[in-house]
C-alpha atoms as a PDB file:
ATOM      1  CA  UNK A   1       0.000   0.000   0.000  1.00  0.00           C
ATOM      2  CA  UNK A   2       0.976   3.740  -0.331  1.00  0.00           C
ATOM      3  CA  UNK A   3      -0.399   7.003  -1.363  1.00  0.00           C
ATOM      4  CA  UNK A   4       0.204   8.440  -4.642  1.00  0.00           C
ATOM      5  CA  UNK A   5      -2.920  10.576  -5.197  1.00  0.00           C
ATOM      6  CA  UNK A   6      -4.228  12.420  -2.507  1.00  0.00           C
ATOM      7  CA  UNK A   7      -7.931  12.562  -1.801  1.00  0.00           C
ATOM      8  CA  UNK A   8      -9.725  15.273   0.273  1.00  0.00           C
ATOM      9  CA  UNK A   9     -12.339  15.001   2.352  1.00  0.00           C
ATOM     10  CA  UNK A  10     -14.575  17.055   0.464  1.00  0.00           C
ATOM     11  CA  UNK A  11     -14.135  14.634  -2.413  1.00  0.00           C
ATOM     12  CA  UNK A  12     -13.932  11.768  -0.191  1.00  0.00           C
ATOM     13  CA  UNK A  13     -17.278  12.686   1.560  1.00  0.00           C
ATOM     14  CA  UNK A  14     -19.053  13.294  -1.741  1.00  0.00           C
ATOM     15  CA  UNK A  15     -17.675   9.255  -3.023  1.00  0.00           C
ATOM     16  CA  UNK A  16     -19.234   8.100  -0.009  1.00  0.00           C
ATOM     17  CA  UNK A  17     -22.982   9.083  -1.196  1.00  0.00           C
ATOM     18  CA  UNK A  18     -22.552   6.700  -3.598  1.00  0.00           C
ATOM     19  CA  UNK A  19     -22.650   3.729  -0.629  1.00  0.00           C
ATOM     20  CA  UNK A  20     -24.891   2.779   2.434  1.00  0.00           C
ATOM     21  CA  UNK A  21     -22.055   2.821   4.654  1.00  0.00           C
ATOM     22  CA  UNK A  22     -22.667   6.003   6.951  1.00  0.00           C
ATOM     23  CA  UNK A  23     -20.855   9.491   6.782  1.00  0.00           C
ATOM     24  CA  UNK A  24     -17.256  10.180   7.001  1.00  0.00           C
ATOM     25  CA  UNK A  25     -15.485  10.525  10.064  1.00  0.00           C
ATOM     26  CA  UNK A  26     -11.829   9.841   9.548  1.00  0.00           C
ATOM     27  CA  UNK A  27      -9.217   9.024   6.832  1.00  0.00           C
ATOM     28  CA  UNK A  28      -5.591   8.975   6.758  1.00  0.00           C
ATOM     29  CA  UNK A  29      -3.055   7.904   3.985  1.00  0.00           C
ATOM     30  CA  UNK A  30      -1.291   4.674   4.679  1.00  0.00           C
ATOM     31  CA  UNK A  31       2.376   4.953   3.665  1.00  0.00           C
ATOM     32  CA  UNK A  32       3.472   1.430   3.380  1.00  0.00           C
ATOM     33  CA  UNK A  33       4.407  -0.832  -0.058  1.00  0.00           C
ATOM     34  CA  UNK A  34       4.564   0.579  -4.071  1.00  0.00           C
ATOM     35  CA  UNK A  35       1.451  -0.022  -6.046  1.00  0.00           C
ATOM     36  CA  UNK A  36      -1.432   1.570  -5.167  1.00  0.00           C
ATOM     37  CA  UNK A  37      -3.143   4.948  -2.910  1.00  0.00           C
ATOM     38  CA  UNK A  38      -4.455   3.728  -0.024  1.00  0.00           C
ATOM     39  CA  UNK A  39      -6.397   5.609   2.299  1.00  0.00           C
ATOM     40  CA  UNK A  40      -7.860   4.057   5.827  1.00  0.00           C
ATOM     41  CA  UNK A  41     -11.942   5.301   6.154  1.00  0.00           C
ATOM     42  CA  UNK A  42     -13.570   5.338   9.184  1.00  0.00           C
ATOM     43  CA  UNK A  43     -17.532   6.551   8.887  1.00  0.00           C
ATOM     44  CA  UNK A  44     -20.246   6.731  11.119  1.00  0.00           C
ATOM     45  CA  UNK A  45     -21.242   3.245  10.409  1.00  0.00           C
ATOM     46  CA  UNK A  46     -17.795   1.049  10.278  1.00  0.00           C
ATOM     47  CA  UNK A  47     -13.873   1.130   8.857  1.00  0.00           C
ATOM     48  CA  UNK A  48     -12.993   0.614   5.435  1.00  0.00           C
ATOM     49  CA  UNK A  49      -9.857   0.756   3.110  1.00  0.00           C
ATOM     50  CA  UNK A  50      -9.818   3.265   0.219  1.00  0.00           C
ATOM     51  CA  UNK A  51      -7.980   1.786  -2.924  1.00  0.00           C
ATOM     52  CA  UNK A  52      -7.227   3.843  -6.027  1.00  0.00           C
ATOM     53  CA  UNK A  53      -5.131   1.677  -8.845  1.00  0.00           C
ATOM     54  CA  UNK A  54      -2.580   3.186 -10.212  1.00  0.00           C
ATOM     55  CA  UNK A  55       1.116   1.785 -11.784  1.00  0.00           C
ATOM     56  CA  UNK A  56       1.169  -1.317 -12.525  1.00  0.00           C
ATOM     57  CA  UNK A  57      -2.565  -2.139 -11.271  1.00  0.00           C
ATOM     58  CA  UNK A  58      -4.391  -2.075 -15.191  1.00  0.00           C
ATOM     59  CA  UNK A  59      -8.179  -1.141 -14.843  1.00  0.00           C
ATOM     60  CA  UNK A  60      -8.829  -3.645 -16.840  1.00  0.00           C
ATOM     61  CA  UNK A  61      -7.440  -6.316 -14.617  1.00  0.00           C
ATOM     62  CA  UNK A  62      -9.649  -4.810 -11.416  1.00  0.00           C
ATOM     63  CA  UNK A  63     -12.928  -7.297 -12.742  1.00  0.00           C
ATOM     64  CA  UNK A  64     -10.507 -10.527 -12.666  1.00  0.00           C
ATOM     65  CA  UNK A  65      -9.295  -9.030  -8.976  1.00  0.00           C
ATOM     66  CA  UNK A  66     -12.577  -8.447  -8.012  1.00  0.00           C
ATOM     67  CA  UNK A  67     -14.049 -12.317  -9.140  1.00  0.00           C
ATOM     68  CA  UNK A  68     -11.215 -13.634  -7.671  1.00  0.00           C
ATOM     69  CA  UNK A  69     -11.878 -11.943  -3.953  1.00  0.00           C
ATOM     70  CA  UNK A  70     -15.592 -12.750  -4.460  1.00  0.00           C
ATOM     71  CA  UNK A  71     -14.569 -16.593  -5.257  1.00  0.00           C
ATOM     72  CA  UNK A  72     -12.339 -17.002  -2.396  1.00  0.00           C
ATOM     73  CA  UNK A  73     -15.290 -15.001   0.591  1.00  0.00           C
ATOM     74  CA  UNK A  74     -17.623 -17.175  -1.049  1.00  0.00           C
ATOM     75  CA  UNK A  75     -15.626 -20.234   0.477  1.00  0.00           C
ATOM     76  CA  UNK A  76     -15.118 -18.826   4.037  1.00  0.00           C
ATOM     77  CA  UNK A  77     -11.865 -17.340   3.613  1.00  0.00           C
ATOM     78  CA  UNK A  78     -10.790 -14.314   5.392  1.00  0.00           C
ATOM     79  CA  UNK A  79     -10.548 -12.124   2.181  1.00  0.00           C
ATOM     80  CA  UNK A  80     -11.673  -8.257   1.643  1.00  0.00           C
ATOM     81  CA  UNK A  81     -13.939  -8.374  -0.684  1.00  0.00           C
ATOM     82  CA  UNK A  82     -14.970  -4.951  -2.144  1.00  0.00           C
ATOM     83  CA  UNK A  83     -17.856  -2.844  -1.219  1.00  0.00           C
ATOM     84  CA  UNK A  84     -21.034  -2.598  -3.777  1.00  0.00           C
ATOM     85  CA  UNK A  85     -22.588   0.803  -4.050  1.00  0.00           C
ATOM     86  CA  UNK A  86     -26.190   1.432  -3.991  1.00  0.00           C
ATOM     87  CA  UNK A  87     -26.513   0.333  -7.610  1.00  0.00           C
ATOM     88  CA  UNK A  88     -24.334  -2.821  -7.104  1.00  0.00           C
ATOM     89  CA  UNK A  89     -21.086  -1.115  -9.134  1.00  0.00           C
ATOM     90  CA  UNK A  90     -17.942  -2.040  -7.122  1.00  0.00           C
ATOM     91  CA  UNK A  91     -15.546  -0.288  -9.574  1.00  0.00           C
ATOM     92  CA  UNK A  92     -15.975   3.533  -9.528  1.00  0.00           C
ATOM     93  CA  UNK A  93     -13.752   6.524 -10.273  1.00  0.00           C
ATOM     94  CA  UNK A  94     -12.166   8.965  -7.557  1.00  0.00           C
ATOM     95  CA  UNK A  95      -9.641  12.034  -8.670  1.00  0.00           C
ATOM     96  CA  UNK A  96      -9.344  10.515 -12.224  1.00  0.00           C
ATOM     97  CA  UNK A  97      -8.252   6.588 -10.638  1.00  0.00           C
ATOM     98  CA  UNK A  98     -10.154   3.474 -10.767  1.00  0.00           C
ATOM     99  CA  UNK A  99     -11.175   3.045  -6.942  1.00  0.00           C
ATOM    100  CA  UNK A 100     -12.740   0.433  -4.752  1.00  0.00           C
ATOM    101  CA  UNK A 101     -14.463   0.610  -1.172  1.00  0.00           C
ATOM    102  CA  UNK A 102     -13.115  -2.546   0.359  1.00  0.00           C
ATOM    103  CA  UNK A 103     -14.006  -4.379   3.802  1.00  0.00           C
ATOM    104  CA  UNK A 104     -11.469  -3.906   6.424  1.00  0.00           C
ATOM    105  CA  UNK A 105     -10.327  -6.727   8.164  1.00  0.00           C
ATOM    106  CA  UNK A 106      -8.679  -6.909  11.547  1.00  0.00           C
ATOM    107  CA  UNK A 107      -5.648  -8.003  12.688  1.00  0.00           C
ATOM    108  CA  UNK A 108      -1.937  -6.777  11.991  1.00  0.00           C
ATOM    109  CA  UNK A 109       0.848  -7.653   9.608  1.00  0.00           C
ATOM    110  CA  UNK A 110       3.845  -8.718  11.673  1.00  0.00           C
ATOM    111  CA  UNK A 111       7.582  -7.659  10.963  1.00  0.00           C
ATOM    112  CA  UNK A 112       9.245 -10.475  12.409  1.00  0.00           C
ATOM    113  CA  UNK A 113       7.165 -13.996  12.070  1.00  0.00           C
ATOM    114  CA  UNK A 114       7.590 -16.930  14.293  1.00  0.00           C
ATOM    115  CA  UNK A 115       7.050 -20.586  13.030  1.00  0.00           C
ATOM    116  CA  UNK A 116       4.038 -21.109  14.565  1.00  0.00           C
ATOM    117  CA  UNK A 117       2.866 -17.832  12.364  1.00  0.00           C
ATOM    118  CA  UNK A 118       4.763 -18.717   9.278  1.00  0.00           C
ATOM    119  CA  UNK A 119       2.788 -22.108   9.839  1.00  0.00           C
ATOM    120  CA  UNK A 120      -0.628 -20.553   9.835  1.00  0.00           C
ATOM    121  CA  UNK A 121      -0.224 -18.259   7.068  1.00  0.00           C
ATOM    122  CA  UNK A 122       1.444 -20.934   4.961  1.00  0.00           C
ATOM    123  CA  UNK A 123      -1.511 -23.644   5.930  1.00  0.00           C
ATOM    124  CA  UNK A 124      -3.655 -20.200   4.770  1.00  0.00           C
ATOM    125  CA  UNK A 125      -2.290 -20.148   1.787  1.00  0.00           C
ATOM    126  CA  UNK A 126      -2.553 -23.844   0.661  1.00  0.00           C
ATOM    127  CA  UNK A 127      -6.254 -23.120   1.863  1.00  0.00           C
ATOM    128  CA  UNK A 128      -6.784 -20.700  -0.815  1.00  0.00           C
ATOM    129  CA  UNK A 129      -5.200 -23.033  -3.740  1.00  0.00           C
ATOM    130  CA  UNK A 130      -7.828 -25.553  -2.430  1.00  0.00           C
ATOM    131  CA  UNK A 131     -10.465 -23.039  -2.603  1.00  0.00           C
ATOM    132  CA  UNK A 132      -9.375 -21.682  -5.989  1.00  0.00           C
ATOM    133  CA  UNK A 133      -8.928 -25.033  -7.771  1.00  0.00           C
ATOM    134  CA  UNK A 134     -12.247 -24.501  -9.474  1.00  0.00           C
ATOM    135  CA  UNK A 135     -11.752 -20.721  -9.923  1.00  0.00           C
ATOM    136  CA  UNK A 136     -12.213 -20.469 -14.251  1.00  0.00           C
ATOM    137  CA  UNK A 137     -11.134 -17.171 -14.715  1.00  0.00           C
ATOM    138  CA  UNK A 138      -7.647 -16.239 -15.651  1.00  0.00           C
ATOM    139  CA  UNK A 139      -4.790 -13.573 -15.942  1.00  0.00           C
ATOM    140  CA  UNK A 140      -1.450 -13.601 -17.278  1.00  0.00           C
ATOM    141  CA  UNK A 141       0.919 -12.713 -14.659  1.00  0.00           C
ATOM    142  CA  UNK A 142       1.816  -8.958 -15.610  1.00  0.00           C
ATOM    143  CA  UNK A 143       5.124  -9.472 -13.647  1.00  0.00           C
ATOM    144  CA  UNK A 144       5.797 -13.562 -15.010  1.00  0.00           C
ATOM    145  CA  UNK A 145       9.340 -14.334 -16.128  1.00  0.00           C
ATOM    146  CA  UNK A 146       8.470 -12.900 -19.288  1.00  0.00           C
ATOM    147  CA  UNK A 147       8.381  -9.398 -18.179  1.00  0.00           C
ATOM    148  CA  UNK A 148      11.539  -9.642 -15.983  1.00  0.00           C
ATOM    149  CA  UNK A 149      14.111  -9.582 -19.171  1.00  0.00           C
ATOM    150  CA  UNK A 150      12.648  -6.553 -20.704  1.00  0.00           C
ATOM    151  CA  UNK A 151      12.226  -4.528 -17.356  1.00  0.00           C
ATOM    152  CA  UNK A 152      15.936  -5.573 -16.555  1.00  0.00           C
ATOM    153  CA  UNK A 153      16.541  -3.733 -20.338  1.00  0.00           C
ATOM    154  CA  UNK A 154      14.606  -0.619 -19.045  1.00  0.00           C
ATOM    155  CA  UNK A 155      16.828  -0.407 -16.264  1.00  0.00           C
ATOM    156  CA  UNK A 156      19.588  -0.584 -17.844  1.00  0.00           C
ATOM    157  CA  UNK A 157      22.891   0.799 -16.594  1.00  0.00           C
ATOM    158  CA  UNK A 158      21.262   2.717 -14.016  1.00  0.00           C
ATOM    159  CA  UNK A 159      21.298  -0.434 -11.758  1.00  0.00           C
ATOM    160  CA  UNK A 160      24.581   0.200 -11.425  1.00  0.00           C
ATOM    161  CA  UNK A 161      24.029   3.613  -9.731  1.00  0.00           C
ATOM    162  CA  UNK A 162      22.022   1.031  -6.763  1.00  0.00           C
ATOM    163  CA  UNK A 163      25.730  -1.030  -6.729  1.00  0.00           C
ATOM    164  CA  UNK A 164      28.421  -0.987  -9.559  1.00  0.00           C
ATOM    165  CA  UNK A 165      28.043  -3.933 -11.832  1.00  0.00           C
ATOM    166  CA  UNK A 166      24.572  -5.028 -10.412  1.00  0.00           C
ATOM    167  CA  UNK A 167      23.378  -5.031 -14.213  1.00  0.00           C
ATOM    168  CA  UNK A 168      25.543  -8.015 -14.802  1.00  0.00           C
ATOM    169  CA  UNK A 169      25.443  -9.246 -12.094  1.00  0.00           C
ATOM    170  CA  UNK A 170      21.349  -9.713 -12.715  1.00  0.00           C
ATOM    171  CA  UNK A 171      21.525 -10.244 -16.359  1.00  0.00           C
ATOM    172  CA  UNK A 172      23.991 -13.163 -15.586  1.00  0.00           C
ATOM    173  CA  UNK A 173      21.498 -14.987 -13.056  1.00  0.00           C
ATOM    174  CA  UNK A 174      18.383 -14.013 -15.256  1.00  0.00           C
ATOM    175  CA  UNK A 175      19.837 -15.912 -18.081  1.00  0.00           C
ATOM    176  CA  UNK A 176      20.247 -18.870 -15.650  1.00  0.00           C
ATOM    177  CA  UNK A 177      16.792 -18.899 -14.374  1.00  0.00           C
ATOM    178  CA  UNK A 178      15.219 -18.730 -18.202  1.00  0.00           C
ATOM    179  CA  UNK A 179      17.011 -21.707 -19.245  1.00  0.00           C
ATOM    180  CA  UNK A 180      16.018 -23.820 -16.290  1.00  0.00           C
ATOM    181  CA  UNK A 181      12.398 -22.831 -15.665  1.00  0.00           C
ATOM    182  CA  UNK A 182      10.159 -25.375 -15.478  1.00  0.00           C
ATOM    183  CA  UNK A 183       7.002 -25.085 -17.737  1.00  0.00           C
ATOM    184  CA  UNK A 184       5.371 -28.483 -16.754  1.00  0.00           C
ATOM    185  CA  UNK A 185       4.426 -27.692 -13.148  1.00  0.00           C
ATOM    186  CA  UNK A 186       0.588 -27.470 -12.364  1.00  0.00           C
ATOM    187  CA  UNK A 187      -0.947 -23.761 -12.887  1.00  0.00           C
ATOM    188  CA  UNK A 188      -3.680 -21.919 -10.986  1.00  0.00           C
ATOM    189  CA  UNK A 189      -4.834 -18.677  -9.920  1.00  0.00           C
ATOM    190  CA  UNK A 190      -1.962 -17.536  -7.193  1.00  0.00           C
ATOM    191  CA  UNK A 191      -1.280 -14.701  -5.095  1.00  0.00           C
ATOM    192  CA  UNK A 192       1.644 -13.934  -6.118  1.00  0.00           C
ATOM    193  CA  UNK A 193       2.651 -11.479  -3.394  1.00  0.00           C
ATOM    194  CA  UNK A 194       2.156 -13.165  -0.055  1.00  0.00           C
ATOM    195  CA  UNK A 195       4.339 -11.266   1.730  1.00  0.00           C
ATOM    196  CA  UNK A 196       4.129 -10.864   5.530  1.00  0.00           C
ATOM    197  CA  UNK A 197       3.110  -7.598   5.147  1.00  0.00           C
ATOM    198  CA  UNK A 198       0.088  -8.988   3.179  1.00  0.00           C
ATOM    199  CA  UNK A 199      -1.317 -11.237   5.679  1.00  0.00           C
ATOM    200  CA  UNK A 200      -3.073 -10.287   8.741  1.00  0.00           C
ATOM    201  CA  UNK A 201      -2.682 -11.955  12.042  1.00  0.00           C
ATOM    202  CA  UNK A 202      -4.303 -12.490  15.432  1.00  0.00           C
ATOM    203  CA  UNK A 203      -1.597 -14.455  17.176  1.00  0.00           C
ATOM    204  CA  UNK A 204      -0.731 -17.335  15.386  1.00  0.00           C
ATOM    205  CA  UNK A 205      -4.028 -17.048  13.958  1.00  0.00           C
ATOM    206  CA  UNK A 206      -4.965 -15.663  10.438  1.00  0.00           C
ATOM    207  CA  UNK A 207      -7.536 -13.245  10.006  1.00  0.00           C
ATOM    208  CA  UNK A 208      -7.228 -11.505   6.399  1.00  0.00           C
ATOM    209  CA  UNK A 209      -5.444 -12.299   3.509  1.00  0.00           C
ATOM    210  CA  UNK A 210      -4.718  -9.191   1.645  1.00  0.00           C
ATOM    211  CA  UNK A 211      -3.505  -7.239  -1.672  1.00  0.00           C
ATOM    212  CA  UNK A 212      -4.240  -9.529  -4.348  1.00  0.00           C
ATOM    213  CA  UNK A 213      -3.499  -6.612  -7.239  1.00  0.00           C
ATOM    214  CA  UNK A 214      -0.747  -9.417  -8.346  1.00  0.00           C
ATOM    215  CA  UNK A 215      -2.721 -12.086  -8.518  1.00  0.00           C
ATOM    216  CA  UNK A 216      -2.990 -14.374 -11.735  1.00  0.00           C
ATOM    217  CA  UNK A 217      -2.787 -17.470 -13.147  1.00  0.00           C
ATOM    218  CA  UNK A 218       1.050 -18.990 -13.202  1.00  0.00           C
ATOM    219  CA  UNK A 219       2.708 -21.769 -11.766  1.00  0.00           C
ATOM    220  CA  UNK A 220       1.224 -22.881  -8.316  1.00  0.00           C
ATOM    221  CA  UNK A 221       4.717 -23.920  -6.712  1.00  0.00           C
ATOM    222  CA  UNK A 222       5.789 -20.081  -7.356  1.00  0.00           C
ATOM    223  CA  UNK A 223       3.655 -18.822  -4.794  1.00  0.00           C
ATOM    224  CA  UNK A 224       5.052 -20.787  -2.076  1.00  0.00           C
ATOM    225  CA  UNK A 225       8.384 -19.775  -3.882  1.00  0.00           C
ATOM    226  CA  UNK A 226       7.789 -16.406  -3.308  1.00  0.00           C
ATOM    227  CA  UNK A 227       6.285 -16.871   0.671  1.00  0.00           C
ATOM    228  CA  UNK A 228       9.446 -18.825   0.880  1.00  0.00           C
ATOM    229  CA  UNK A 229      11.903 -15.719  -0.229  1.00  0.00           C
ATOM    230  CA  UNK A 230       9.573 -12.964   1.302  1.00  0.00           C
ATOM    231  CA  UNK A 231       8.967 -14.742   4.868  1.00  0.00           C
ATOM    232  CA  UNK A 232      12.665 -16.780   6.042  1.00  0.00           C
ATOM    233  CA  UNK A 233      15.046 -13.699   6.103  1.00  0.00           C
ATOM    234  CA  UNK A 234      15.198 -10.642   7.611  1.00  0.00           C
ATOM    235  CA  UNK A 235      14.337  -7.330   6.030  1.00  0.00           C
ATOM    236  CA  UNK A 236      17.733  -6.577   4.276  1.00  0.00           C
ATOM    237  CA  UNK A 237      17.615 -10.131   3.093  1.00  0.00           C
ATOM    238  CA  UNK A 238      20.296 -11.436   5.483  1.00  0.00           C
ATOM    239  CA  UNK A 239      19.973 -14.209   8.327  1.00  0.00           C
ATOM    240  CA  UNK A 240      17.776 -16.837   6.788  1.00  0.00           C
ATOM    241  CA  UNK A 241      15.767 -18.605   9.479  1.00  0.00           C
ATOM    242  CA  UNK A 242      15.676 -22.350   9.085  1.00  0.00           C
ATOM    243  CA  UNK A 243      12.491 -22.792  11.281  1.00  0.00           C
ATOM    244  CA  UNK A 244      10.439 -20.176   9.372  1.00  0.00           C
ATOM    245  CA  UNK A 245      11.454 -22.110   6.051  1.00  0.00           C
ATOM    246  CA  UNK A 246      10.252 -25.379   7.202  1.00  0.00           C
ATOM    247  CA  UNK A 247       7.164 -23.963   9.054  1.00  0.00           C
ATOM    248  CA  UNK A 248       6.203 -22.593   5.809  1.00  0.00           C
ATOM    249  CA  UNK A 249       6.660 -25.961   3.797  1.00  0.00           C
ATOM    250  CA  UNK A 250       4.807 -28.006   6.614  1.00  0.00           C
ATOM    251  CA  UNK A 251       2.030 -25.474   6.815  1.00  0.00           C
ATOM    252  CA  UNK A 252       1.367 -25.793   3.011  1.00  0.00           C
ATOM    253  CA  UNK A 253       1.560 -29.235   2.699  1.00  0.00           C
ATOM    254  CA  UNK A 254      -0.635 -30.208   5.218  1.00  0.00           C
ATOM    255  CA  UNK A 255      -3.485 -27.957   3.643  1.00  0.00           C
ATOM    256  CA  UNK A 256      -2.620 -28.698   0.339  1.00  0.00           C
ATOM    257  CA  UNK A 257      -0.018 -30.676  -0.445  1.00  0.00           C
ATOM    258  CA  UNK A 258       3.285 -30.295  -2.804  1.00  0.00           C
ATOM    259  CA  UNK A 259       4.395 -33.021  -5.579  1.00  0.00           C
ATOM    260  CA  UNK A 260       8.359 -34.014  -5.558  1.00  0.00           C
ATOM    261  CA  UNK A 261       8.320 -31.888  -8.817  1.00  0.00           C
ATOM    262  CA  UNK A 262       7.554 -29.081  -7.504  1.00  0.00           C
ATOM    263  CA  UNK A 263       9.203 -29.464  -4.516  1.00  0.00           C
ATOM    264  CA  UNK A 264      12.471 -30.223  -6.439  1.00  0.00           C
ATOM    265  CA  UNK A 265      11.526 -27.219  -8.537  1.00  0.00           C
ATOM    266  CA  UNK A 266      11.346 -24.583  -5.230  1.00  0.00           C
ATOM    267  CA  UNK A 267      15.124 -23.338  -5.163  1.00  0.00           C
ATOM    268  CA  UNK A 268      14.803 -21.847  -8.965  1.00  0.00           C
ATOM    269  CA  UNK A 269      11.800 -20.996  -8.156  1.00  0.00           C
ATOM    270  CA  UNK A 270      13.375 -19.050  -5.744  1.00  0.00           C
ATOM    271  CA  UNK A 271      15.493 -17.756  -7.246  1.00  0.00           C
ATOM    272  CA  UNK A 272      13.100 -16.392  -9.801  1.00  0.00           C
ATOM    273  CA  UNK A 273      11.296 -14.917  -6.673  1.00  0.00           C
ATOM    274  CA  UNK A 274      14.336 -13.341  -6.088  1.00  0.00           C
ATOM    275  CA  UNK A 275      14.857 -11.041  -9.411  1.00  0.00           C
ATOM    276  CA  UNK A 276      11.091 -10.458  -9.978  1.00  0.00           C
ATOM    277  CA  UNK A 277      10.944  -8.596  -6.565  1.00  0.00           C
ATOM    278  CA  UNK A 278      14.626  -7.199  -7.114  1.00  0.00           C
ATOM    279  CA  UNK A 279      13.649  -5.841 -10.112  1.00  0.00           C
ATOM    280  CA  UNK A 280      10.623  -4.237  -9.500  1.00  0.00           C
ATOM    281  CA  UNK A 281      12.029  -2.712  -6.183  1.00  0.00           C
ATOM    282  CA  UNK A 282      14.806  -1.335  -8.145  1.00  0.00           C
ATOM    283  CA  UNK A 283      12.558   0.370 -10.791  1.00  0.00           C
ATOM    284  CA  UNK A 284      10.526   1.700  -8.170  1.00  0.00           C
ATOM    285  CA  UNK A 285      13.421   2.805  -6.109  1.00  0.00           C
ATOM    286  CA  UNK A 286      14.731   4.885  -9.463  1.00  0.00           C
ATOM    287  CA  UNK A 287      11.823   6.435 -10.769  1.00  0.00           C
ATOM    288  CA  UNK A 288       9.323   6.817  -7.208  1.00  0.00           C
ATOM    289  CA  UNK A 289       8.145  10.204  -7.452  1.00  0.00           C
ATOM    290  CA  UNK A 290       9.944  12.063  -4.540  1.00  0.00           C
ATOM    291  CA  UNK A 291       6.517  13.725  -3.254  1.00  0.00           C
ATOM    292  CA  UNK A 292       4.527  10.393  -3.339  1.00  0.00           C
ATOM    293  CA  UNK A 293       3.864   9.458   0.310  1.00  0.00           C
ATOM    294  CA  UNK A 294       5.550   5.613   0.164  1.00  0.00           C
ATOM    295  CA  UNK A 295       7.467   3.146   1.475  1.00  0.00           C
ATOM    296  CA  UNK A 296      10.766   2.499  -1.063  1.00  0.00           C
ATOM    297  CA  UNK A 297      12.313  -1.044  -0.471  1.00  0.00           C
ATOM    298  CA  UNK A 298      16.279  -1.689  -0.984  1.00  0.00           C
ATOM    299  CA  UNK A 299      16.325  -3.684  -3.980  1.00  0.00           C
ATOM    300  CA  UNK A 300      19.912  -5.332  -2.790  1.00  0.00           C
ATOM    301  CA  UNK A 301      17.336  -7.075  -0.038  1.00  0.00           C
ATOM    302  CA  UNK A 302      16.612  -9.589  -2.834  1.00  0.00           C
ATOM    303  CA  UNK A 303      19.999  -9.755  -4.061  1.00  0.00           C
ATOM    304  CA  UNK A 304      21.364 -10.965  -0.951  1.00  0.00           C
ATOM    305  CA  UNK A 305      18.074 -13.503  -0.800  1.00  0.00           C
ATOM    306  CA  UNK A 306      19.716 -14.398  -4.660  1.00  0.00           C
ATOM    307  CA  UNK A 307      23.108 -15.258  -3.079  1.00  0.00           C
ATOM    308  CA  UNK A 308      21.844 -17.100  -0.551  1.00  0.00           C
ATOM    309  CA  UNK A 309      19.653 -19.292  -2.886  1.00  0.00           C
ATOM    310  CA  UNK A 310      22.318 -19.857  -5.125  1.00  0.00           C
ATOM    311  CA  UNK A 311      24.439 -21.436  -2.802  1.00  0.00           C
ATOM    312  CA  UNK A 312      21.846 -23.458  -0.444  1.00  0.00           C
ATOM    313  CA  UNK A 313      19.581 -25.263  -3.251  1.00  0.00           C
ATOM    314  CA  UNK A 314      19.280 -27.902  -0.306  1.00  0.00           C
ATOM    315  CA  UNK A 315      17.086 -24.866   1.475  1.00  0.00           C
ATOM    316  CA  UNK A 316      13.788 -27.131   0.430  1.00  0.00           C
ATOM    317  CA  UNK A 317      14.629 -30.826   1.069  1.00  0.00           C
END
């Protein structure tokens, strides 16, 4: 989450007629993640999150999103699901964006997981590939290994001004990752983005899984890759924590279950994880517009998290 566009309360108020959901009382920007504005709403009837898509979030995209949410509170996840207005529309437009009134959910995102947490949210997410096995829609994944050559290209040589030679340095484990992947796992509908950040606890309990504006249909064993790379190290992507990786793997297996291919396919998997999120961060941490009330992320997080991968492909045995 972040705030890009700015919203005031006279407009804010006036988007609100639109809904049965009280008058407004609160609102304030929240500042963390890249993608979209997000604004937290409380009115005189309940507490809601404020969305407008921007970046990399296509408009077009926002009905598969929406289905997708829908699908998954239909089957008694803990999901937020966005708000219909008075004429059942639950895409509208706020200060020229797309924009959704979503459910809040309780609970908070922790910074530093333990294995019994890792557990949960892992056995949460094999929970939602059960649920989402007979989910028909699809999406190509707008940030799949195809996209992560040419956005390396649109870097360019300003990677290097993030760490001399980190260019090559990418480009060299890029090309390793293409000629390996594996393009005979099972596919699904996946979050994508489960990072801790993204899941809400109660304790070691789950309460809300969250930002699905990366969700799509690509190989099921990535998601778990990327869990895997977001949850076991610390935030500059040093000090992997054995426990949290196996927590992780026994939660999802025990709700859903992982074949020896894809468990054999996990480390380059990984790895993948690894420059997707390295990439992105790095674009964003080049070209974020320096008023734009956000969160930047050290892309070198996820080249450490590379290293590390490289030389411990036993990390999923």
């Amino acid at each position: 989450m972040a705030v890009y566009t700015h919203v005031s309360a006279e407009a804010l108020a006036a988007f609100l007629l639109r809904y049965d959901v009280g008058t407004l009382v609160s609102v304030k920007g929240i500042a963390e993640g890249v993608e979209n504005s997000n604004y937290l709403v409380d009115t005189t009837s309940a507490r809601f999150i404020l969305t407008l898509y921007e970046k990399r979030v296509a408009a077009d995209d926002l009905p598969f999103f929406m289905a997708l949410l829908d699908h998954l509170a239909a089957r008694g996840l803990a999901v937020p699901p966005a708000i219909p207005d008075r004429d059942g529309a639950v895409i509208q437009t706020l200060e020229g964006r797309p924009a959704c009134l979503i459910r809040f959910l309780t609970g908070v995102s922790v910074s530093h997981p333990t294995p019994a947490q890792a557990q949960a949210a892992a056995t949460a997410m094999g929970e939602m590939h059960a649920a989402l096995a007979d989910f028909r829609q699809t999406r190509v994944n707008s940030m799949g290994i195809a996209t992560w050559r040419p956005l390396l290209e649109k870097c360019g040589c300003d990677l290097d001004t993030i760490q001399p030679g980190l260019f090559d340095r990418v480009n060299t484990a890029l090309a390793a990752v293409e000629q390996a992947w594996p393009l005979d796992l099972p596919v699904s509908a996946i979050h994508a983005d489960l990072f801790p950040d993204n899941v809400l606890m109660h304790g070691d309990a789950v309460t809300g899984l969250i930002d699905f504006y990366f969700a799509c249909t690509d190989t099921r064993a990535y998601d778990l890759a990327v869990m895997h790379s977001a949850w076991t190290f610390d935030a500059k992507g040093e000090n992997p924590d054995a426990a949290i990786g196996a927590a992780l793997l026994a939660g999802y297996t025990s709700a859903f279950g992982l074949s020896d291919a894809e468990r054999a396919a996990l480390p380059l998997l990984a790895r993948g994880a690894c420059i997707r999120f390295l990439l992105s961060r790095a674009w964003d941490w080049l070209h974020t517009p320096a008023d734009a009330l956000v969160m930047r992320k050290d892309p070198l997080a996820y080249l450490r998290r590379l290293d590390w991968y490289e030389a411990h492909p036993e990390a999923f045995a």
